[in-house]
C-alpha atoms as a PDB file:
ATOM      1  CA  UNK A   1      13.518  23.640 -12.731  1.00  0.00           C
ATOM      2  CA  UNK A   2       9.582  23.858 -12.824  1.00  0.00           C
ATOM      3  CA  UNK A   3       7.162  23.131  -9.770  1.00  0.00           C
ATOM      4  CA  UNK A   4       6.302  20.021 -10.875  1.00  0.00           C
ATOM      5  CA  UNK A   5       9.932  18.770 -11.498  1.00  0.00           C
ATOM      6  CA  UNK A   6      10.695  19.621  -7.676  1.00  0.00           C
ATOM      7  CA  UNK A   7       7.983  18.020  -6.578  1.00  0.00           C
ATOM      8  CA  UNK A   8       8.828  14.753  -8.534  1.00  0.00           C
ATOM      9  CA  UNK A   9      11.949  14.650  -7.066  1.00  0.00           C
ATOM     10  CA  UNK A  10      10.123  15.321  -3.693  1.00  0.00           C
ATOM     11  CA  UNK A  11       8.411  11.969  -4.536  1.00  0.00           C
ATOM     12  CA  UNK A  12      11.166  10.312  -5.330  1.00  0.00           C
ATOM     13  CA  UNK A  13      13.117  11.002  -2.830  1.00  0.00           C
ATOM     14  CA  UNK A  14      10.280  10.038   0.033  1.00  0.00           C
ATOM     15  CA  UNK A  15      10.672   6.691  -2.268  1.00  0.00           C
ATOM     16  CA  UNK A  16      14.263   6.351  -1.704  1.00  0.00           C
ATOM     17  CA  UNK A  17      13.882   6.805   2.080  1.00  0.00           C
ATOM     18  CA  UNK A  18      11.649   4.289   2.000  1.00  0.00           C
ATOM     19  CA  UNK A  19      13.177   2.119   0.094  1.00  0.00           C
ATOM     20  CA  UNK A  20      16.577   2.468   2.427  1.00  0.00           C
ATOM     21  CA  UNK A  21      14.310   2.062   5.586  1.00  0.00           C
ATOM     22  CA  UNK A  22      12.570  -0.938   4.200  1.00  0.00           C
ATOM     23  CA  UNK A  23      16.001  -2.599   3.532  1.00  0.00           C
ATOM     24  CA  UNK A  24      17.238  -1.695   6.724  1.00  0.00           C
ATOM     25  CA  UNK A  25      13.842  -3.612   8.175  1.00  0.00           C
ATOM     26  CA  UNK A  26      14.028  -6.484   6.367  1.00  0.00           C
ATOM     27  CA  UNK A  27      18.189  -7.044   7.420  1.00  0.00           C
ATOM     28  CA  UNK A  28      17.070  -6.678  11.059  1.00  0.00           C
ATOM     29  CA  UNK A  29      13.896  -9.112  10.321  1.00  0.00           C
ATOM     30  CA  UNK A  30      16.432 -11.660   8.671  1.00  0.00           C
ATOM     31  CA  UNK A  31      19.753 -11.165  10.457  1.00  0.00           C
ATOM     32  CA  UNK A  32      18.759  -9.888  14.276  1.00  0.00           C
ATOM     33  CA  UNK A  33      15.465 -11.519  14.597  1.00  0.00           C
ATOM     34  CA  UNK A  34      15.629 -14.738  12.341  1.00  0.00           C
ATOM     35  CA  UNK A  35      19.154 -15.899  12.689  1.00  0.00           C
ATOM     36  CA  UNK A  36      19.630 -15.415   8.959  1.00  0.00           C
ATOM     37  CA  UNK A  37      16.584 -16.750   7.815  1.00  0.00           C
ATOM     38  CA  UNK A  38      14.365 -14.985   5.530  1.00  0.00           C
ATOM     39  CA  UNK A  39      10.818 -14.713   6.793  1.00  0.00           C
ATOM     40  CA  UNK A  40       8.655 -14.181   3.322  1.00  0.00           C
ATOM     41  CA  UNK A  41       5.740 -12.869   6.234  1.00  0.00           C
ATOM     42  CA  UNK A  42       7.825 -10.185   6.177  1.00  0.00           C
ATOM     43  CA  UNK A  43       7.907  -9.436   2.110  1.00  0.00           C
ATOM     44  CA  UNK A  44       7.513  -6.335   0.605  1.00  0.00           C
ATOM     45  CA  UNK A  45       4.121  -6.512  -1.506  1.00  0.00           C
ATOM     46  CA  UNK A  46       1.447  -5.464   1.047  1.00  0.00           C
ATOM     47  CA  UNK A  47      -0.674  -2.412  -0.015  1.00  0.00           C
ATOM     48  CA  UNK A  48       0.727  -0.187   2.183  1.00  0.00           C
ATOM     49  CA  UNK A  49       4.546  -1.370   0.152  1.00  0.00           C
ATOM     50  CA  UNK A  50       3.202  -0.228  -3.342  1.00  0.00           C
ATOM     51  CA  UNK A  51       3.727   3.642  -3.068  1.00  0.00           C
ATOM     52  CA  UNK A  52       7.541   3.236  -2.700  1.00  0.00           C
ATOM     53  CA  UNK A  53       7.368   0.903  -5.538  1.00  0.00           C
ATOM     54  CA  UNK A  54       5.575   4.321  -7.583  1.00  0.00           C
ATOM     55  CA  UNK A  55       7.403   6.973  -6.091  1.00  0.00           C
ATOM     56  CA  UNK A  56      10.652   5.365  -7.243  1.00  0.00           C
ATOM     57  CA  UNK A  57       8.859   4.779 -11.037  1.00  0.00           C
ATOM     58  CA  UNK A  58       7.312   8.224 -11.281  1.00  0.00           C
ATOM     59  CA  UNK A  59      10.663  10.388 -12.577  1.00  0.00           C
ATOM     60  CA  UNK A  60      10.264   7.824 -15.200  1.00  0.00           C
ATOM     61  CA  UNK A  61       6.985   7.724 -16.347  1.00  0.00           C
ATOM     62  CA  UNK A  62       6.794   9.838 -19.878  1.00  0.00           C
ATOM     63  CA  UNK A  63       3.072  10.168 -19.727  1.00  0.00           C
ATOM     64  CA  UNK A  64       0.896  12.675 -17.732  1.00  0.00           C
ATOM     65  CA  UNK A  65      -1.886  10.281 -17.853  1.00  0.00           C
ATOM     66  CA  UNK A  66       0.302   7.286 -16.252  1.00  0.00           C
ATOM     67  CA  UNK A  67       1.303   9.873 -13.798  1.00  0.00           C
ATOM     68  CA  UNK A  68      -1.955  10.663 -12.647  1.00  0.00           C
ATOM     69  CA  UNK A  69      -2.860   7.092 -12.446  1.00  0.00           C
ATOM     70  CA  UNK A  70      -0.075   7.014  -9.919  1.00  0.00           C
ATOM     71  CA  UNK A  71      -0.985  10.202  -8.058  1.00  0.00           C
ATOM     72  CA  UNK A  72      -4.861   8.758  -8.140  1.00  0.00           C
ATOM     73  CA  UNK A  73      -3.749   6.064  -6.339  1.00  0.00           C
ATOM     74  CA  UNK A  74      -1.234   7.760  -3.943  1.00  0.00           C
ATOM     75  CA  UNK A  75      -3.849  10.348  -2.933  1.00  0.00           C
ATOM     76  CA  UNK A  76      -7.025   7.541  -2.442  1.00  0.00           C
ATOM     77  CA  UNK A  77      -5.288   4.179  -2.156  1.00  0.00           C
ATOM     78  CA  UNK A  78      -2.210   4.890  -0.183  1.00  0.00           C
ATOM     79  CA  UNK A  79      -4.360   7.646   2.221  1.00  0.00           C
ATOM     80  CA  UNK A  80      -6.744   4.159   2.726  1.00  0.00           C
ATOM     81  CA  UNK A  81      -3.474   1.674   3.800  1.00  0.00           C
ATOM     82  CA  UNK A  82      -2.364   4.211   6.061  1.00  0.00           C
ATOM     83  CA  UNK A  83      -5.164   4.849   7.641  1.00  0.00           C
ATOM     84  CA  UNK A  84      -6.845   1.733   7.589  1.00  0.00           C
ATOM     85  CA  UNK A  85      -4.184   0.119   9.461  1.00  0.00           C
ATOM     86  CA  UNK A  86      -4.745   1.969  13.123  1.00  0.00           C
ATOM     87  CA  UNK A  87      -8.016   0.561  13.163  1.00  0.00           C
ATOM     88  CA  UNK A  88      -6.117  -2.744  13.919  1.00  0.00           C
ATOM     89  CA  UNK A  89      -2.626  -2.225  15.098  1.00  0.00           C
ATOM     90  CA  UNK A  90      -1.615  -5.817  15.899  1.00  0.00           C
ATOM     91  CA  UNK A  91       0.323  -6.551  12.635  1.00  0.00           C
ATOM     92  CA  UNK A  92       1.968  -3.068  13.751  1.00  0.00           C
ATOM     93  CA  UNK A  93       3.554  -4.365  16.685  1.00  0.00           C
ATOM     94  CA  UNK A  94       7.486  -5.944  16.235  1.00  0.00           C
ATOM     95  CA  UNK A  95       9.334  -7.428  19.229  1.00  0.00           C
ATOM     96  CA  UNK A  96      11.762  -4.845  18.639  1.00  0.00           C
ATOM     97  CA  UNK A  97      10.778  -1.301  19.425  1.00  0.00           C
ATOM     98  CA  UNK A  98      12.567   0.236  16.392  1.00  0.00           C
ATOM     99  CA  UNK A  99      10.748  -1.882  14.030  1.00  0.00           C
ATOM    100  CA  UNK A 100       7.919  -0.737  15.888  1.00  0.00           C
ATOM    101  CA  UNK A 101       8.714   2.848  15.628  1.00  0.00           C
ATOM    102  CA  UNK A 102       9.625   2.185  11.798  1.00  0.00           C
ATOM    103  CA  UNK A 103       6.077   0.360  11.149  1.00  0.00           C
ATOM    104  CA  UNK A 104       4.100   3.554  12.601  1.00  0.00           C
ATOM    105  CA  UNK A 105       6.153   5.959  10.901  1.00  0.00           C
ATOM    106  CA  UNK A 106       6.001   4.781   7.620  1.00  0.00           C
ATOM    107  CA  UNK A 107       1.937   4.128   7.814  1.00  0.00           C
ATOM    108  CA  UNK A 108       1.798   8.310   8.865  1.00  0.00           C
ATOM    109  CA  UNK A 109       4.447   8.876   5.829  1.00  0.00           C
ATOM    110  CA  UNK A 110       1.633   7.008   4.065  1.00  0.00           C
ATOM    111  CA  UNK A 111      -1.040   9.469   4.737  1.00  0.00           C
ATOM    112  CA  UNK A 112       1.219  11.892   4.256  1.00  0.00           C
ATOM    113  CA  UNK A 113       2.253  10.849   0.766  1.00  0.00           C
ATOM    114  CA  UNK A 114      -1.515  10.410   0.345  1.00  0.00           C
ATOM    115  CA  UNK A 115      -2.290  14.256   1.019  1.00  0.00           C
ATOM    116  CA  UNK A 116       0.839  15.621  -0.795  1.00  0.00           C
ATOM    117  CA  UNK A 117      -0.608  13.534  -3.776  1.00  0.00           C
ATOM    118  CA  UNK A 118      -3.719  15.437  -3.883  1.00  0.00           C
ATOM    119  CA  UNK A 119      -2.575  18.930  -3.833  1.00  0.00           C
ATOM    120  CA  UNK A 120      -0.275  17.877  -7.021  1.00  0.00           C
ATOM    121  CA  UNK A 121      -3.006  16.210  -8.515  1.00  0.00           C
ATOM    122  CA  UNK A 122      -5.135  20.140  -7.474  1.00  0.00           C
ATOM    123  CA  UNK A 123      -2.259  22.096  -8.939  1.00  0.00           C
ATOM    124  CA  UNK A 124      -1.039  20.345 -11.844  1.00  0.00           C
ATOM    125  CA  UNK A 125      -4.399  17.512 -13.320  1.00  0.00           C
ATOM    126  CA  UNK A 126      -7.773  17.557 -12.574  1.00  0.00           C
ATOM    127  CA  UNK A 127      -9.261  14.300 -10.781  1.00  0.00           C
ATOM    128  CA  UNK A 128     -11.733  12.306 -12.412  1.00  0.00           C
ATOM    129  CA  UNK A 129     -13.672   8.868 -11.950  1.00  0.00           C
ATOM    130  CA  UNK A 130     -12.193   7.621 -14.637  1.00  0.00           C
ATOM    131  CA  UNK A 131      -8.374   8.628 -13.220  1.00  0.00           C
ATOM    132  CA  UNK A 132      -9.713   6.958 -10.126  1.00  0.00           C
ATOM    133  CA  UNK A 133     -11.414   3.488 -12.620  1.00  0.00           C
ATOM    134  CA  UNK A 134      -7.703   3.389 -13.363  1.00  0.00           C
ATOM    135  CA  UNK A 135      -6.224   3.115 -10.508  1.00  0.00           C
ATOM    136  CA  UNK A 136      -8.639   0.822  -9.334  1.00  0.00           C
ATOM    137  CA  UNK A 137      -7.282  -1.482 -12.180  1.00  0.00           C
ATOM    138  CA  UNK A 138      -3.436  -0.715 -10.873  1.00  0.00           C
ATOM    139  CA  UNK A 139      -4.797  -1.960  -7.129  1.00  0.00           C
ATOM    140  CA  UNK A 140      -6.346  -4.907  -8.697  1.00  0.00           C
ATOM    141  CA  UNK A 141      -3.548  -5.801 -10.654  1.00  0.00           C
ATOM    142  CA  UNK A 142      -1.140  -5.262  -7.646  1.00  0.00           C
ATOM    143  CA  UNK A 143      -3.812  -7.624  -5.538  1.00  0.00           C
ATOM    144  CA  UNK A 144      -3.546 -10.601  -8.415  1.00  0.00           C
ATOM    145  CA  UNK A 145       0.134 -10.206  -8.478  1.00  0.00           C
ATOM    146  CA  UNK A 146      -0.224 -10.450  -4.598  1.00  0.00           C
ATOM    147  CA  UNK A 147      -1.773 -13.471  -4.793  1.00  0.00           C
ATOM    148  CA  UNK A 148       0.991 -15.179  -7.407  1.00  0.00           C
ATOM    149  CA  UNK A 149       3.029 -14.575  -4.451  1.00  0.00           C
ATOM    150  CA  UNK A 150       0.791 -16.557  -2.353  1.00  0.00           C
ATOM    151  CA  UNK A 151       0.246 -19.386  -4.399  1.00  0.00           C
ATOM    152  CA  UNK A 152       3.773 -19.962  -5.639  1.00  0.00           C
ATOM    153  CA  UNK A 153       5.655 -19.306  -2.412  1.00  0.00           C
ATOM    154  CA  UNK A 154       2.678 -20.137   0.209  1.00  0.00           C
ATOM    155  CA  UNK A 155       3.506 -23.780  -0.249  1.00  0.00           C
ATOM    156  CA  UNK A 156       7.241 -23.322   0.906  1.00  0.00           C
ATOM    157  CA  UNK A 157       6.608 -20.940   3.553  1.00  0.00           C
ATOM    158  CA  UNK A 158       4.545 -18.426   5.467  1.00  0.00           C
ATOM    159  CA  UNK A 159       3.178 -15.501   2.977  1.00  0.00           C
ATOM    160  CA  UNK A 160       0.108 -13.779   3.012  1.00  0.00           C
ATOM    161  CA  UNK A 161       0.411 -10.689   0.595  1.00  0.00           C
ATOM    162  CA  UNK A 162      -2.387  -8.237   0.579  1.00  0.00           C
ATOM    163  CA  UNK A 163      -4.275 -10.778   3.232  1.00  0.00           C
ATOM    164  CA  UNK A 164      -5.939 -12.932   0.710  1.00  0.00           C
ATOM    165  CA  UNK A 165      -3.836 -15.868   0.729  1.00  0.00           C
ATOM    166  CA  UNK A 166      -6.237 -18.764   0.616  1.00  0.00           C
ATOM    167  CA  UNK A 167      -3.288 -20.649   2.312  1.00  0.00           C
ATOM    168  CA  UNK A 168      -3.852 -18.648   5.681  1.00  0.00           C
ATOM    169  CA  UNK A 169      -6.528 -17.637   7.781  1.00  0.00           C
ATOM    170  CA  UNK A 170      -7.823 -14.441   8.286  1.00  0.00           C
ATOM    171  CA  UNK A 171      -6.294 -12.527  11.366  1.00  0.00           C
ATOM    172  CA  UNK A 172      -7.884  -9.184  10.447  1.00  0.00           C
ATOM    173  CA  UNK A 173     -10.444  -7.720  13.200  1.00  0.00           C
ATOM    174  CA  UNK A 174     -14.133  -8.166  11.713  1.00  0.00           C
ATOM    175  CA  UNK A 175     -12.650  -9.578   8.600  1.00  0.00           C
ATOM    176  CA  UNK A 176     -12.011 -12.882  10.036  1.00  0.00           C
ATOM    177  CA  UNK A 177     -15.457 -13.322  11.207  1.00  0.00           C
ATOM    178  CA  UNK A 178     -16.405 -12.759   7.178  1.00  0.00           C
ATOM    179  CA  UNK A 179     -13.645 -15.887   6.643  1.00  0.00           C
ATOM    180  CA  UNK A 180     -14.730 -17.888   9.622  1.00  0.00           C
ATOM    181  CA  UNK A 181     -18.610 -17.748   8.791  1.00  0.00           C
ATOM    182  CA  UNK A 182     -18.645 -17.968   4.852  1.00  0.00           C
ATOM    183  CA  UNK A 183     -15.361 -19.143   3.881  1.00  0.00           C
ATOM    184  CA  UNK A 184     -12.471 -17.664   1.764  1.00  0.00           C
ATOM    185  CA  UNK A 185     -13.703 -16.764  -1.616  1.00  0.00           C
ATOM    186  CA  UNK A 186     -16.368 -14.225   0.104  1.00  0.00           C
ATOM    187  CA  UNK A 187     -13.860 -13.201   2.344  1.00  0.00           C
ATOM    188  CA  UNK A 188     -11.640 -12.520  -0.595  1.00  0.00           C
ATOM    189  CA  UNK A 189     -14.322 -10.593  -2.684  1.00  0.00           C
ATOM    190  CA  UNK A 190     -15.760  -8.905   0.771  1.00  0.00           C
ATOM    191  CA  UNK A 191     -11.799  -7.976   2.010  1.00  0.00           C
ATOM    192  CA  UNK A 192     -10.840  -6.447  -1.577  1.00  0.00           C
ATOM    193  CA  UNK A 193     -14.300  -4.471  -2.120  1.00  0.00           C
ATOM    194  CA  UNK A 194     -14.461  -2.464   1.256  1.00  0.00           C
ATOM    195  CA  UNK A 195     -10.715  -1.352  -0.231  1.00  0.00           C
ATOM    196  CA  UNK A 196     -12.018  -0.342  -3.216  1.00  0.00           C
ATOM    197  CA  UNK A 197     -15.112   1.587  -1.783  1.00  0.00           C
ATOM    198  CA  UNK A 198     -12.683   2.833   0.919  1.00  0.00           C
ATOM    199  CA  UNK A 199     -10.501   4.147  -1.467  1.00  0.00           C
ATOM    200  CA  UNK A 200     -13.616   5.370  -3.624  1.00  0.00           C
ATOM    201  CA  UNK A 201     -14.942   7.548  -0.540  1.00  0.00           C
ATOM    202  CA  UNK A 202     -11.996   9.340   0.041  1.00  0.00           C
ATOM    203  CA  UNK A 203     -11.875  10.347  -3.782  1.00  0.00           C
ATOM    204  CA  UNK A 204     -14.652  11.635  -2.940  1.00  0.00           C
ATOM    205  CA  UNK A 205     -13.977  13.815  -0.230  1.00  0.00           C
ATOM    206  CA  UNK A 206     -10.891  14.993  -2.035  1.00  0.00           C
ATOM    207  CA  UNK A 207     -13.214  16.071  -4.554  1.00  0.00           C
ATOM    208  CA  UNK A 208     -15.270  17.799  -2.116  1.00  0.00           C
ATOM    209  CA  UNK A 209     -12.267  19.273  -0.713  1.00  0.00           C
ATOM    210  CA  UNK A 210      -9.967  20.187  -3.239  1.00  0.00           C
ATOM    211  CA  UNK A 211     -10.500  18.997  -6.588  1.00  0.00           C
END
């Protein structure tokens, strides 16, 4: 078996392991918490919910250049959600401590993921803007599938996917004050760019770095 088959199935497996814990959070969510109610707050299509979503595609992927798409946006994307996230830790916070645990853990398997990401992409591709332009387009896709979610379930019951729903308010710290003061669509526009430049400055600095 080559490197770069063992560390696909490195991937993969991190994917399974979050795909098991992520069941095992949304049974306690529904069953323990919700009295067997499921709470679509709680659905699986935030940002930081995408890489298990990859690492579970990636043994499949025949192309290189769709698998450095995914590694692009493992290594800058997926670095971003888990880091971003312990700037504000509210939406961290369960009223079980497990779930608690669970929600920290995965955002550090995040970063994690993120850095493991870039050393493949070092080793085995070569990171360019246009790998990155690419992955953009995979974040922005994810974001407009996001808010399908929003639209079509928001008017049944609590979802706000990626935090753009125009059916809820902003909660985010700083972000809200963007909603509050000029409305949605700027807040929308404003929310998603700082991602993308977020995400854009740490390619950069993996360039720098490594690549």
């Amino acid at each position: 078996m080559s490197d770069f088959s063992k560390i696909k199935r490195i991937f993969f497996s991190i994917g399974l392991l979050l795909f098991a814990s992520e069941l095992w959070k949304q049974w306690v969510l529904t069953f323990i918490l919700n009295d067997g109610v499921y709470d679509f707050w709680y659905f699986p299509f935030q940002l930081c919910s995408i890489p298990m979503y990859l690492l579970l595609m990636l043994p499949f992927l025949k192309s290189n250049s769709h698998k450095k798409v995914i590694f692009t946006f493992l290594m800058d994307y997926s670095s971003l959600s888990g880091i971003f996230v312990f700037f504000d830790t509210s939406g961290m916070r369960y009223p079980l401590i497990s779930l608690t645990i669970h929600s920290y853990v995965w955002h550090i398997v995040l970063i994690m993921i993120g850095i493991g990401s870039g050393i493949t992409l070092y080793k085995f591709y070569s990171s360019d803007f246009a790998s990155f332009g690419k992955a953009t387009g995979l974040f922005i896709s994810c974001a407009v599938i996001a808010q399908c979610l929003n639209l079509s379930i928001g008017s049944h019951a609590q979802i706000n996917m990626f935090y753009i729903s125009p059916l809820e308010p902003a909660t985010q710290n700083f972000f809200s004050l963007v909603y509050r003061n000029w409305g949605i669509g700027v807040y929308m526009i404003f929310y998603l760019g700082v991602i993308v430049l977020g995400a854009f400055l740490l390619h950069l600095l993996w360039k720098k770095v490594l690549l």
